[in-house]
C-alpha atoms as a PDB file:
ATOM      1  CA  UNK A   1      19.989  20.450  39.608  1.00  0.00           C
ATOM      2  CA  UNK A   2      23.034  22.115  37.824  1.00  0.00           C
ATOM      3  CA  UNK A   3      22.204  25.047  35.317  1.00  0.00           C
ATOM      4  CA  UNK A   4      23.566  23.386  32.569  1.00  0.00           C
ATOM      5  CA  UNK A   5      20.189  21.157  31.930  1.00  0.00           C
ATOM      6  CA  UNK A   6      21.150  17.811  30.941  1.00  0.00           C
ATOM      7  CA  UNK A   7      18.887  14.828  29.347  1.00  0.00           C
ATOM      8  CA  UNK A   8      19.357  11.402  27.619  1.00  0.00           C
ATOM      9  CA  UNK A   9      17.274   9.860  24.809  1.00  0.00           C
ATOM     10  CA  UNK A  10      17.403   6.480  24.242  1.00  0.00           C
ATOM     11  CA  UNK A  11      15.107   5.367  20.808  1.00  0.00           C
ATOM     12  CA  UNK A  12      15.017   1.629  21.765  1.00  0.00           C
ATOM     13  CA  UNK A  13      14.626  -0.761  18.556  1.00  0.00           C
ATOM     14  CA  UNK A  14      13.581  -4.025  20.030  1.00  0.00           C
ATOM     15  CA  UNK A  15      16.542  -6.207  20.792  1.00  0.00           C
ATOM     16  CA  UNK A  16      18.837  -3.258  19.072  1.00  0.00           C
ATOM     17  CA  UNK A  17      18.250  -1.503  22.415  1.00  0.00           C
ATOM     18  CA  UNK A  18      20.986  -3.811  23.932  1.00  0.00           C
ATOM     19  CA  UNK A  19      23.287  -1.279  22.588  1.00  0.00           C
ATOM     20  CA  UNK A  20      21.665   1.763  24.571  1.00  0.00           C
ATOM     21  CA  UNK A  21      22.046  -1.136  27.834  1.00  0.00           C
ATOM     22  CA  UNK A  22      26.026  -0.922  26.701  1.00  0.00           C
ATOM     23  CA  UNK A  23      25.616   2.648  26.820  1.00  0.00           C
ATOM     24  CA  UNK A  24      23.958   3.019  30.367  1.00  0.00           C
ATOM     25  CA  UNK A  25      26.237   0.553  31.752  1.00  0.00           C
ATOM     26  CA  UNK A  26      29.066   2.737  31.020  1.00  0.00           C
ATOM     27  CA  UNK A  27      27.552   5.831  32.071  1.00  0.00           C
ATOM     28  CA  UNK A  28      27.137   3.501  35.480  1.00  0.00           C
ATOM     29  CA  UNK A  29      30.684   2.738  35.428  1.00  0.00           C
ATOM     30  CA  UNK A  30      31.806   6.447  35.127  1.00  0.00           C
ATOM     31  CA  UNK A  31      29.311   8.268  37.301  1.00  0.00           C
ATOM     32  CA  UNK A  32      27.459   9.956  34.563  1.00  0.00           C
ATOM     33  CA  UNK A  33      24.059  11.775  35.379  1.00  0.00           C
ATOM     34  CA  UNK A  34      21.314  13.311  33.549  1.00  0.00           C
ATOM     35  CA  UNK A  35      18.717  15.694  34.589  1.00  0.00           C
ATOM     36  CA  UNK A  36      16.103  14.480  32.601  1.00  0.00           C
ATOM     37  CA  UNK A  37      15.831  10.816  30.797  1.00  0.00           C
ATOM     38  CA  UNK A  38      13.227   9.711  27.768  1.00  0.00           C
ATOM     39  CA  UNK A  39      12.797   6.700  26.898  1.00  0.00           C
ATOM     40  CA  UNK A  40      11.297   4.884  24.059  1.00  0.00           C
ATOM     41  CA  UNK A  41      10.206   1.267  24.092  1.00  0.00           C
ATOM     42  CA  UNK A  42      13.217  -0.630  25.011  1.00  0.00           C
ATOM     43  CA  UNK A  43      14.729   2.300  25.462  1.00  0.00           C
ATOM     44  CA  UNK A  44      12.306   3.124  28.420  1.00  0.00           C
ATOM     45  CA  UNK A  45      13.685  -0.166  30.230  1.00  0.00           C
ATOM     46  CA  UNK A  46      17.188   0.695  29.938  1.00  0.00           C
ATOM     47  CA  UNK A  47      16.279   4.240  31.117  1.00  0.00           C
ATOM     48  CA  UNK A  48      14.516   2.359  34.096  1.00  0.00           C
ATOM     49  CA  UNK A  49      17.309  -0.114  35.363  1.00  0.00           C
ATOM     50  CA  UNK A  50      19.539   2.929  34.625  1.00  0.00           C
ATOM     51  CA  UNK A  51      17.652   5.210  37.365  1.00  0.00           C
ATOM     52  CA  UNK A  52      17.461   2.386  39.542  1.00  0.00           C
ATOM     53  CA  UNK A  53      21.251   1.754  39.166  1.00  0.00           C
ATOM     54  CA  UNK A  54      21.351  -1.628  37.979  1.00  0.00           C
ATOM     55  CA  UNK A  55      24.335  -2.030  35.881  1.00  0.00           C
ATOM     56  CA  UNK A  56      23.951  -5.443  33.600  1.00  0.00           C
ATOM     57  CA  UNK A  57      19.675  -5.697  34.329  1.00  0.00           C
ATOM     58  CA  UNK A  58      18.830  -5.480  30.873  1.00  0.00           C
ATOM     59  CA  UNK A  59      21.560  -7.255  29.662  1.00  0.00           C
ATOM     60  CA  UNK A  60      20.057 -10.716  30.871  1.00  0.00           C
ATOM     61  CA  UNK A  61      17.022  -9.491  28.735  1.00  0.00           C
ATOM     62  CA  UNK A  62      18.521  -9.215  25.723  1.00  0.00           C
ATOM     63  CA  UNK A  63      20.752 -12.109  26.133  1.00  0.00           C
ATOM     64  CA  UNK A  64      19.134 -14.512  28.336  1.00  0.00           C
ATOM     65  CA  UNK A  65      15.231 -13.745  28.927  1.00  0.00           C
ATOM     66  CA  UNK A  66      14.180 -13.185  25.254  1.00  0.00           C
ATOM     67  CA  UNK A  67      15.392 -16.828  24.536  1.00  0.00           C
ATOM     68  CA  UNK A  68      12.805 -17.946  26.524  1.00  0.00           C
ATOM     69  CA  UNK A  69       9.335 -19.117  25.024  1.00  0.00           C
ATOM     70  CA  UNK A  70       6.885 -17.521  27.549  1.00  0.00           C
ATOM     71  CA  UNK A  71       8.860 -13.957  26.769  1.00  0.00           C
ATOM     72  CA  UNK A  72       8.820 -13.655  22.816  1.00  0.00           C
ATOM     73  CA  UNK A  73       7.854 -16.618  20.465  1.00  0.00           C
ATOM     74  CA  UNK A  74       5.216 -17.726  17.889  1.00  0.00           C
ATOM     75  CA  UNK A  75       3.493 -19.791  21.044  1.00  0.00           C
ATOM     76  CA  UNK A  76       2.916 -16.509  22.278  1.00  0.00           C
ATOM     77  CA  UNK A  77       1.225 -15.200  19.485  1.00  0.00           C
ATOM     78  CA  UNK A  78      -1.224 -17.808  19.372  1.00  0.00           C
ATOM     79  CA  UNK A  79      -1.854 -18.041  22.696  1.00  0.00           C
ATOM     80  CA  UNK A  80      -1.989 -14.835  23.579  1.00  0.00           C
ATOM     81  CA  UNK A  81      -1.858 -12.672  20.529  1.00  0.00           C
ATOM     82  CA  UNK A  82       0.803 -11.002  20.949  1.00  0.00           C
ATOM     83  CA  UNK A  83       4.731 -12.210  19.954  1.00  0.00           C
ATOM     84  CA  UNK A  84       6.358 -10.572  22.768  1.00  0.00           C
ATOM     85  CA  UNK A  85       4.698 -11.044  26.583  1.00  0.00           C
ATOM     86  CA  UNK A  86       4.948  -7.593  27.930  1.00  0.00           C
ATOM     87  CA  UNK A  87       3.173  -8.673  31.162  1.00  0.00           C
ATOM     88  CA  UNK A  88       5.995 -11.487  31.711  1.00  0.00           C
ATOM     89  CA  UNK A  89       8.531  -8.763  31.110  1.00  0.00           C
ATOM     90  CA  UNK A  90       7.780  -6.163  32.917  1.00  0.00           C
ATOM     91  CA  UNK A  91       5.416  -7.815  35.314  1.00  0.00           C
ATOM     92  CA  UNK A  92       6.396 -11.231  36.509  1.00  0.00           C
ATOM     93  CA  UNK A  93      10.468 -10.878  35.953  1.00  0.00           C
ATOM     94  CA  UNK A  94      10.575  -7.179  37.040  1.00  0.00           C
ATOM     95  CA  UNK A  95       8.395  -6.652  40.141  1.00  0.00           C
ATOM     96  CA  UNK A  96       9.190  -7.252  43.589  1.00  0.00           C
ATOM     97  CA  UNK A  97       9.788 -10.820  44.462  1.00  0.00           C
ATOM     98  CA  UNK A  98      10.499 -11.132  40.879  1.00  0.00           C
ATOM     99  CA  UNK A  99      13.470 -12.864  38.995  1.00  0.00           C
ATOM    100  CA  UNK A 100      15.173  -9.798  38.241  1.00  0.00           C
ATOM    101  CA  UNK A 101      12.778  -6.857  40.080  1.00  0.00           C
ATOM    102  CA  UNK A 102      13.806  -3.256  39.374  1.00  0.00           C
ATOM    103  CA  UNK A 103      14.913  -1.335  42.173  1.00  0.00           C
ATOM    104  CA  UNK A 104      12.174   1.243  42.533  1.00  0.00           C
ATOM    105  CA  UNK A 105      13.256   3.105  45.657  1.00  0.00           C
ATOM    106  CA  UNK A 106      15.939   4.049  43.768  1.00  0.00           C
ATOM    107  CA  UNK A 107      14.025   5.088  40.633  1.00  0.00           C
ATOM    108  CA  UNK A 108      11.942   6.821  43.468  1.00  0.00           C
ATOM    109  CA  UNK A 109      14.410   9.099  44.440  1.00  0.00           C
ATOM    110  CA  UNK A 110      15.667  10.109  41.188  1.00  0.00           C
ATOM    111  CA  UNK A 111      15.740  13.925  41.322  1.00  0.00           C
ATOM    112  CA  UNK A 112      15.125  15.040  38.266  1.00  0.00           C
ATOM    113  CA  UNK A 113      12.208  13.785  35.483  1.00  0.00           C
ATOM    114  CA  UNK A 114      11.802  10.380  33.057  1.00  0.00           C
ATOM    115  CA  UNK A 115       9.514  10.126  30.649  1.00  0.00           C
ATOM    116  CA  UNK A 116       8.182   7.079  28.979  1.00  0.00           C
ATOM    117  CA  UNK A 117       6.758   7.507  25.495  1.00  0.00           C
ATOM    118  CA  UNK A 118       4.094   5.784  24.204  1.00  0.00           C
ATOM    119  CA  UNK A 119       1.428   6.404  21.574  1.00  0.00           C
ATOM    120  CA  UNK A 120      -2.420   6.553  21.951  1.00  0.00           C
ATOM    121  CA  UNK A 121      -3.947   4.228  19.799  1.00  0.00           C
ATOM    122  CA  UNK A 122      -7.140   6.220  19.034  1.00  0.00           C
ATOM    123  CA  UNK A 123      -5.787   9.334  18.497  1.00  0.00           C
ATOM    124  CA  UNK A 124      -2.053   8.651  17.036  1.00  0.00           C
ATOM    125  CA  UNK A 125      -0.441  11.486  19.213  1.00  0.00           C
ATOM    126  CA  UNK A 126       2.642  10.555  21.738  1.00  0.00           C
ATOM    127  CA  UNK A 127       2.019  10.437  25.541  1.00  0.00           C
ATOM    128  CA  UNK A 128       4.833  10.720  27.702  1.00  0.00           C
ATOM    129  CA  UNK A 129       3.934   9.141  30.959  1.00  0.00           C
ATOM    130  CA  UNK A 130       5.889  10.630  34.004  1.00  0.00           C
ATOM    131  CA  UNK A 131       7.081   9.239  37.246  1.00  0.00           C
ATOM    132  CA  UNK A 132       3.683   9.593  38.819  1.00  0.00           C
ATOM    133  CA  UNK A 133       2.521   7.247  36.247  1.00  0.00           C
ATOM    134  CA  UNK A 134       4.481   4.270  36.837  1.00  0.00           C
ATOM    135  CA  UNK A 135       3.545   3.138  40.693  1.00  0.00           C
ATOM    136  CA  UNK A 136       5.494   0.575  42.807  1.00  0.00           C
ATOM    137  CA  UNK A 137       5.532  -3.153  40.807  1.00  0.00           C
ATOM    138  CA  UNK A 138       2.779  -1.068  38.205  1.00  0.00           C
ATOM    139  CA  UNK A 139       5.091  -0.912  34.816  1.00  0.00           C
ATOM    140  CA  UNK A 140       2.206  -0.615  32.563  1.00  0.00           C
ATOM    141  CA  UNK A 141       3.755   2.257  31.281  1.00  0.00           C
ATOM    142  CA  UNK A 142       6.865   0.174  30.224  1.00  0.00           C
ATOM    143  CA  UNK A 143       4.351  -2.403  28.026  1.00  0.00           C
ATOM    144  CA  UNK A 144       2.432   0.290  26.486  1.00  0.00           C
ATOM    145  CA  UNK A 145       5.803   2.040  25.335  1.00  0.00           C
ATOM    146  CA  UNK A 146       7.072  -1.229  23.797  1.00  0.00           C
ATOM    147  CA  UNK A 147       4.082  -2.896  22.271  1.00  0.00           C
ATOM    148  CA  UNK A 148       4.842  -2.985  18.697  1.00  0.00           C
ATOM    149  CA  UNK A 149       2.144  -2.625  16.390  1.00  0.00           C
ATOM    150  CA  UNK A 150       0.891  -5.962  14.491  1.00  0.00           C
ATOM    151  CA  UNK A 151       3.500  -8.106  16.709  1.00  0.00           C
ATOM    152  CA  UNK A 152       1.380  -7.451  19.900  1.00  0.00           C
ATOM    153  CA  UNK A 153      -2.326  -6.292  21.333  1.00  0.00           C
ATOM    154  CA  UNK A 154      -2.270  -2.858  22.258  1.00  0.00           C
ATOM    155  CA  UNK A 155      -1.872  -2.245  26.033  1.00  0.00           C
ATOM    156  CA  UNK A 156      -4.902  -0.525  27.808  1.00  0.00           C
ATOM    157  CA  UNK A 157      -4.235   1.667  30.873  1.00  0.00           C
ATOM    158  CA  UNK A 158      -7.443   3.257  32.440  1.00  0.00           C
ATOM    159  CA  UNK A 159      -9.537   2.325  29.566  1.00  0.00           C
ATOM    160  CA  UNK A 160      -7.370   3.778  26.913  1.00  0.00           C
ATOM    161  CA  UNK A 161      -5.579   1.512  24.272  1.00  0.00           C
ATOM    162  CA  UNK A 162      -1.295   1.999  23.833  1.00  0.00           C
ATOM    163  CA  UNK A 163       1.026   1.195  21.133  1.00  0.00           C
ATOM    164  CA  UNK A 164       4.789   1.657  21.003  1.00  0.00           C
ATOM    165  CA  UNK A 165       5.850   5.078  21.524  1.00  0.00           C
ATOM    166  CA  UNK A 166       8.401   4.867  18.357  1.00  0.00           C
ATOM    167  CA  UNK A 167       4.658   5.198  16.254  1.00  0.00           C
ATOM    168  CA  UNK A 168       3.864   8.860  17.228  1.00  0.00           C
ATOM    169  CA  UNK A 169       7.138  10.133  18.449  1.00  0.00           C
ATOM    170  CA  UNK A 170      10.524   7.901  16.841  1.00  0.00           C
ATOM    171  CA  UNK A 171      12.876  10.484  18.089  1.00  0.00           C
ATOM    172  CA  UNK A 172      11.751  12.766  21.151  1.00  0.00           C
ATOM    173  CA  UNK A 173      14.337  15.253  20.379  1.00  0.00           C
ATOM    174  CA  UNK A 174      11.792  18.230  20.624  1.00  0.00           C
ATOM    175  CA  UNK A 175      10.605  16.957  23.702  1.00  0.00           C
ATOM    176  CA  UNK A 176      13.921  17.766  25.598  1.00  0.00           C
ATOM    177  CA  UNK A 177      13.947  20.996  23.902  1.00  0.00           C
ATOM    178  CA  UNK A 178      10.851  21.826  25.426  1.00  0.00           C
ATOM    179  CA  UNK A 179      11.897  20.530  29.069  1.00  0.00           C
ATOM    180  CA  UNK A 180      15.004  23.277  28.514  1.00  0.00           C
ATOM    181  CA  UNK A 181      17.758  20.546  27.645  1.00  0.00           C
ATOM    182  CA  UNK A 182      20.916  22.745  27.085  1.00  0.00           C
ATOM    183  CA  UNK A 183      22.828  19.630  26.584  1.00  0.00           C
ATOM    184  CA  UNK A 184      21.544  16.421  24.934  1.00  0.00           C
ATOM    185  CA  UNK A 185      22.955  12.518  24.715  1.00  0.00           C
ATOM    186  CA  UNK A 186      20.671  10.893  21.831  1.00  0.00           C
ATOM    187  CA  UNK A 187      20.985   6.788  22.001  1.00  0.00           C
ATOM    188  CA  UNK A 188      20.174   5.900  18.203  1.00  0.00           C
ATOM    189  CA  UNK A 189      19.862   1.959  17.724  1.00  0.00           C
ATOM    190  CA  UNK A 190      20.911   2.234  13.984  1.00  0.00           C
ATOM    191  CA  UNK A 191      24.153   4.177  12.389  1.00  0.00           C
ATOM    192  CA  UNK A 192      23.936   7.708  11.847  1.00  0.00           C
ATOM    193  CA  UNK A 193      23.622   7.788   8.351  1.00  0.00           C
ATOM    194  CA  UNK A 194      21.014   5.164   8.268  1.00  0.00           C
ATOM    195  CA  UNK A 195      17.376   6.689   6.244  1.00  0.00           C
ATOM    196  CA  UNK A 196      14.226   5.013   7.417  1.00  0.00           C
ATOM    197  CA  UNK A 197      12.584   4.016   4.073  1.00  0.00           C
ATOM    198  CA  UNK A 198       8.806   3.293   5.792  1.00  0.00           C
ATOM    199  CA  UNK A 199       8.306   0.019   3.940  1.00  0.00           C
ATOM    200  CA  UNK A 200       7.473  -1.795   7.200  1.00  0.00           C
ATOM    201  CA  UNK A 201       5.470   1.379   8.306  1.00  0.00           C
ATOM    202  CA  UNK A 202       3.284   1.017   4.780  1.00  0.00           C
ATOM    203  CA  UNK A 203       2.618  -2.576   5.461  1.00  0.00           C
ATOM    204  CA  UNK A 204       2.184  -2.313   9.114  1.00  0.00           C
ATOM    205  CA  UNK A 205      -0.437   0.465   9.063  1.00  0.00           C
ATOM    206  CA  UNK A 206      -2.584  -1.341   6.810  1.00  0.00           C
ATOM    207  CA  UNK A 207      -3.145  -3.623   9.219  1.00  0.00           C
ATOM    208  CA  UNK A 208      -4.067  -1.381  11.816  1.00  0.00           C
ATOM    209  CA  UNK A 209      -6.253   1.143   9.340  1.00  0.00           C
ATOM    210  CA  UNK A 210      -9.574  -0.139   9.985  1.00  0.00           C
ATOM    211  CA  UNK A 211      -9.638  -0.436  13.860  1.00  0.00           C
ATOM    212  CA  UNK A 212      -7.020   2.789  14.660  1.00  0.00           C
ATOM    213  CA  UNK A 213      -7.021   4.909  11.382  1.00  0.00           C
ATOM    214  CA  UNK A 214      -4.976   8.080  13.332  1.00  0.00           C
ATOM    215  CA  UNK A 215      -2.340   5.384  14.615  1.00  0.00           C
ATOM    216  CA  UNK A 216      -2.284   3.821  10.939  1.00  0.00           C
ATOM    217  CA  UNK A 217      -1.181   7.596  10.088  1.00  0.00           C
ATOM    218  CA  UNK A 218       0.924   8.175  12.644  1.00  0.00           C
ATOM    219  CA  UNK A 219       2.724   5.354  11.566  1.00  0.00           C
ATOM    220  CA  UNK A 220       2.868   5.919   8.019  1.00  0.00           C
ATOM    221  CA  UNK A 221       4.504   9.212   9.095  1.00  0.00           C
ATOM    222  CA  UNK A 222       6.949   8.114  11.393  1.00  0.00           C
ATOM    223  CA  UNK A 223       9.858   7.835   8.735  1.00  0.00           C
ATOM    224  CA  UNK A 224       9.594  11.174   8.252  1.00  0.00           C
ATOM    225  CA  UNK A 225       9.424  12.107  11.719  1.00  0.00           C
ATOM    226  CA  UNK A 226      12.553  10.275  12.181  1.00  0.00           C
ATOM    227  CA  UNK A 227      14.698  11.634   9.693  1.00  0.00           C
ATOM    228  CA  UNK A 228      14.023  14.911  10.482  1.00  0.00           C
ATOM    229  CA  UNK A 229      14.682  14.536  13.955  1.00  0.00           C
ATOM    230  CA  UNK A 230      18.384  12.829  13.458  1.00  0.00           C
ATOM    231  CA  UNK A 231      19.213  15.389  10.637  1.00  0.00           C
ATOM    232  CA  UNK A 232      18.333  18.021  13.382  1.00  0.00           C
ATOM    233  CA  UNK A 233      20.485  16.140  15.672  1.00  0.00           C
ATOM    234  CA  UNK A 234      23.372  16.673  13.756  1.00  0.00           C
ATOM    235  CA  UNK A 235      22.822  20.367  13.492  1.00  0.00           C
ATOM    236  CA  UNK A 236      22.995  20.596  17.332  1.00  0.00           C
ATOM    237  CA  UNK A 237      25.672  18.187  17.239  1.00  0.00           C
ATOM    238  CA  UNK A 238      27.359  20.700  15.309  1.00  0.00           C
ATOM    239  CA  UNK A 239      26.608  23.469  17.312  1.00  0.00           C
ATOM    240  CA  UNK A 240      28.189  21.365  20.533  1.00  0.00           C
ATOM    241  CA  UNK A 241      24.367  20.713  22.261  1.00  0.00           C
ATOM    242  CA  UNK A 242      23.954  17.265  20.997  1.00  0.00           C
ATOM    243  CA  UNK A 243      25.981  13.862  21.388  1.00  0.00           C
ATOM    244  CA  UNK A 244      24.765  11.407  18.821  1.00  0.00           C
ATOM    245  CA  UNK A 245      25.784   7.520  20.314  1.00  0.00           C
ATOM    246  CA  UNK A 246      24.767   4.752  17.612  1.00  0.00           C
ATOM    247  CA  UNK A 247      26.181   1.805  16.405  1.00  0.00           C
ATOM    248  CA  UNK A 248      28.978   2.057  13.421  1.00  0.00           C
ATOM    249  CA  UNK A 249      26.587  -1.024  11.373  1.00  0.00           C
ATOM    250  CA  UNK A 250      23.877  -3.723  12.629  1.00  0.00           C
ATOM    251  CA  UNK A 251      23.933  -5.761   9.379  1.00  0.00           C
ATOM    252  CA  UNK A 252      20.536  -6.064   9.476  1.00  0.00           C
ATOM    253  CA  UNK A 253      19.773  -7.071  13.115  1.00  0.00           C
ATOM    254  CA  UNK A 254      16.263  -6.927  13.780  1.00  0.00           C
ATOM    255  CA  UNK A 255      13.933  -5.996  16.091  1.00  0.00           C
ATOM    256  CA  UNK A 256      13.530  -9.703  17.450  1.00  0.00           C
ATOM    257  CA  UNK A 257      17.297 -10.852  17.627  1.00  0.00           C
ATOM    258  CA  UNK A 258      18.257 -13.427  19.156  1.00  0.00           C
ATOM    259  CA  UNK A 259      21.793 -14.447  18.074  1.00  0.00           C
ATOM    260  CA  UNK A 260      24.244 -13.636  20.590  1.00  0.00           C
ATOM    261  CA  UNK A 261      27.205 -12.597  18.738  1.00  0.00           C
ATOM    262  CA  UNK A 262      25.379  -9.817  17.186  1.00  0.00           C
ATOM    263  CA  UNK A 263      23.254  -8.568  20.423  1.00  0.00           C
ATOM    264  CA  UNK A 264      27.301  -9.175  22.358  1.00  0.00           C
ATOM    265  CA  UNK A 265      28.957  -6.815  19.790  1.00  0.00           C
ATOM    266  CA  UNK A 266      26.306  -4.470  19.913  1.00  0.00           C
ATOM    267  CA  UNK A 267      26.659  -4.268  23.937  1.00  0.00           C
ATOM    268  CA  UNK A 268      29.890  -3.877  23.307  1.00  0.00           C
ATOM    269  CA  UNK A 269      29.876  -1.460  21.299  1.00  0.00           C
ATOM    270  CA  UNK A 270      27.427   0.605  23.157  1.00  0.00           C
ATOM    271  CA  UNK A 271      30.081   0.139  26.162  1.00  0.00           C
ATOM    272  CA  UNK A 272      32.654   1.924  24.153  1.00  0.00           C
ATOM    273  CA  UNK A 273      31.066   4.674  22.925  1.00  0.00           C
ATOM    274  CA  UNK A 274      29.218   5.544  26.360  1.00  0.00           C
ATOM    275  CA  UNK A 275      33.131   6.667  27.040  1.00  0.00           C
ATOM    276  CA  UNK A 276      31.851   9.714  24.959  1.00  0.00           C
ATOM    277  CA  UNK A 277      29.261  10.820  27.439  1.00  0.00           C
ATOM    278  CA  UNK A 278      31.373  12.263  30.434  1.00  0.00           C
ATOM    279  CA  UNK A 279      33.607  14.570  28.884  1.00  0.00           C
ATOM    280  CA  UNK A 280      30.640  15.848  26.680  1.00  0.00           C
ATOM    281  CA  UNK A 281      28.402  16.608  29.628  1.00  0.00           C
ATOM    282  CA  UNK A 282      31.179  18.239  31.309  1.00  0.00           C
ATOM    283  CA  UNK A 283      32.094  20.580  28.611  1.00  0.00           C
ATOM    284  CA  UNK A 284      30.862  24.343  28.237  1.00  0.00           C
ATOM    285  CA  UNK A 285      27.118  24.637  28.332  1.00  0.00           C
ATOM    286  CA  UNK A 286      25.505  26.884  25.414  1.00  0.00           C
ATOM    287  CA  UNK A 287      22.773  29.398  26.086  1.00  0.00           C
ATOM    288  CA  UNK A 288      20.089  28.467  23.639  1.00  0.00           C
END
């Protein structure tokens, strides 16, 4: 590894994380590496098809897959309890002999370290699960970082429940501090400028209050967490450590989107301003 320590965040944001795909994709295009990747619910499984090389993988999520009824619908929720099928996501389309498997030799062989960030539904505190955790056609990892509280069941791996890893930890910023990131690209899935209120947060952790009181918290607390993180993402960004990538507006896309001129201009957009990353990484390092 080079001593200028390099990682990537991506923050997913549901079907908003087809901008971070727009973003990898470009950074696929122009060669660029990282020494250390987190992601965050979808922005886990762009990290993924980004270490396996797979330029345009997630895109056919976004666009194509979450159209269909057995991937995220109402059905779903009935039938299974849960809106979005993690399982058919990261399971049936993604393993080997799937419709569209991720290459995991390649993910394999990555050099460096990925972490996947969920949150533990007893205690509220962030996990980051490592490459050791996520076994050949065993993505587990990938559903408990993207199950969304209310919307889905949690996910249990080895007995313990997981919900999205946005709940505990929105913005793993001090996480690459502490793996001795010098240098740090930050994939937000809203604009810059954009102040999470917590009104979804207030209504979402009543729900969850009675059965996980600590991940009720954590999510009443996230807002906070997440402001503070992006306002000290600008500081850095200031100081030359930090590349902020996000989208200029989303006019209110949400989570579940499903109209393709908004996810395509998002893409898009991500695609442009990936052209960012290169010359950033390659400029002067600073000693923290």
């Amino acid at each position: 590894m080079s001593d200028c320590r390099t990682c990537v965040i991506d923050v997913g944001g549901g079907q908003r994380g087809i901008f971070g795909a727009g973003v990898f994709d470009r950074c696929l295009d122009e060669g660029a590496a990282f020494d250390c990747c987190i992601g965050v619910s979808a922005g886990g499984a762009n990290v993924m098809s980004f270490l396996g090389g797979q330029k345009g993988r997630n895109y056919a999520f976004y666009r194509e897959y979450a159209k269909r009824k057995d991937y995220m619908s109402l059905s779903n929720l009935l039938r299974k309890g849960s809106y979005i099928d993690l399982d058919s996501i990261y399971g049936t389309l993604s393993n080997e002999g799937g419709e569209n498997p991720l290459d995991y030799d390649r993910i394999a062989s990555f050099d460096g370290r990925f972490y996947i960030v969920a949150t533990d539904a007893a205690s509220g505190q962030p996990v980051y699960f490592e490459q050791k955790d996520v076994p050949r056609n065993d993505y587990r990892a990938l559903n408990a970082s993207s199950c969304l509280p209310v919307m889905c069941r949690p996910v249990a791996i080895d007995g313990v429940d997981y919900y999205d890893g946005g709940v505990a930890d929105p913005v793993p910023l001090e996480k690459a501090l502490a793996e001795g990131a010098e240098k740090i690209v930050l994939i937000l899935t809203r604009p810059t400028e954009f102040v999470m209120d917590g009104k979804f947060e207030n209504v979402a952790a009543k729900l969850l209050e009675k059965k996980y009181p600590a991940c009720a918290a954590a999510l009443r607390d996230r807002p906070r967490k997440y402001n503070e993180a992006v306002a000290k993402a600008k500081v850095l960004a200031e100081e030359g450590r930090c590349l902020i990538v996000a989208p200029s507006v989303v006019n209110g896309t949400g989570t579940v989107e499903k109209d393709d001129a908004v996810l395509e201009g998002l893409y898009q957009e991500g695609y442009r301003e990936g052209e960012r990353i290169k010359a950033f990484l390659r400029s002067s390092c600073v000693t923290l």
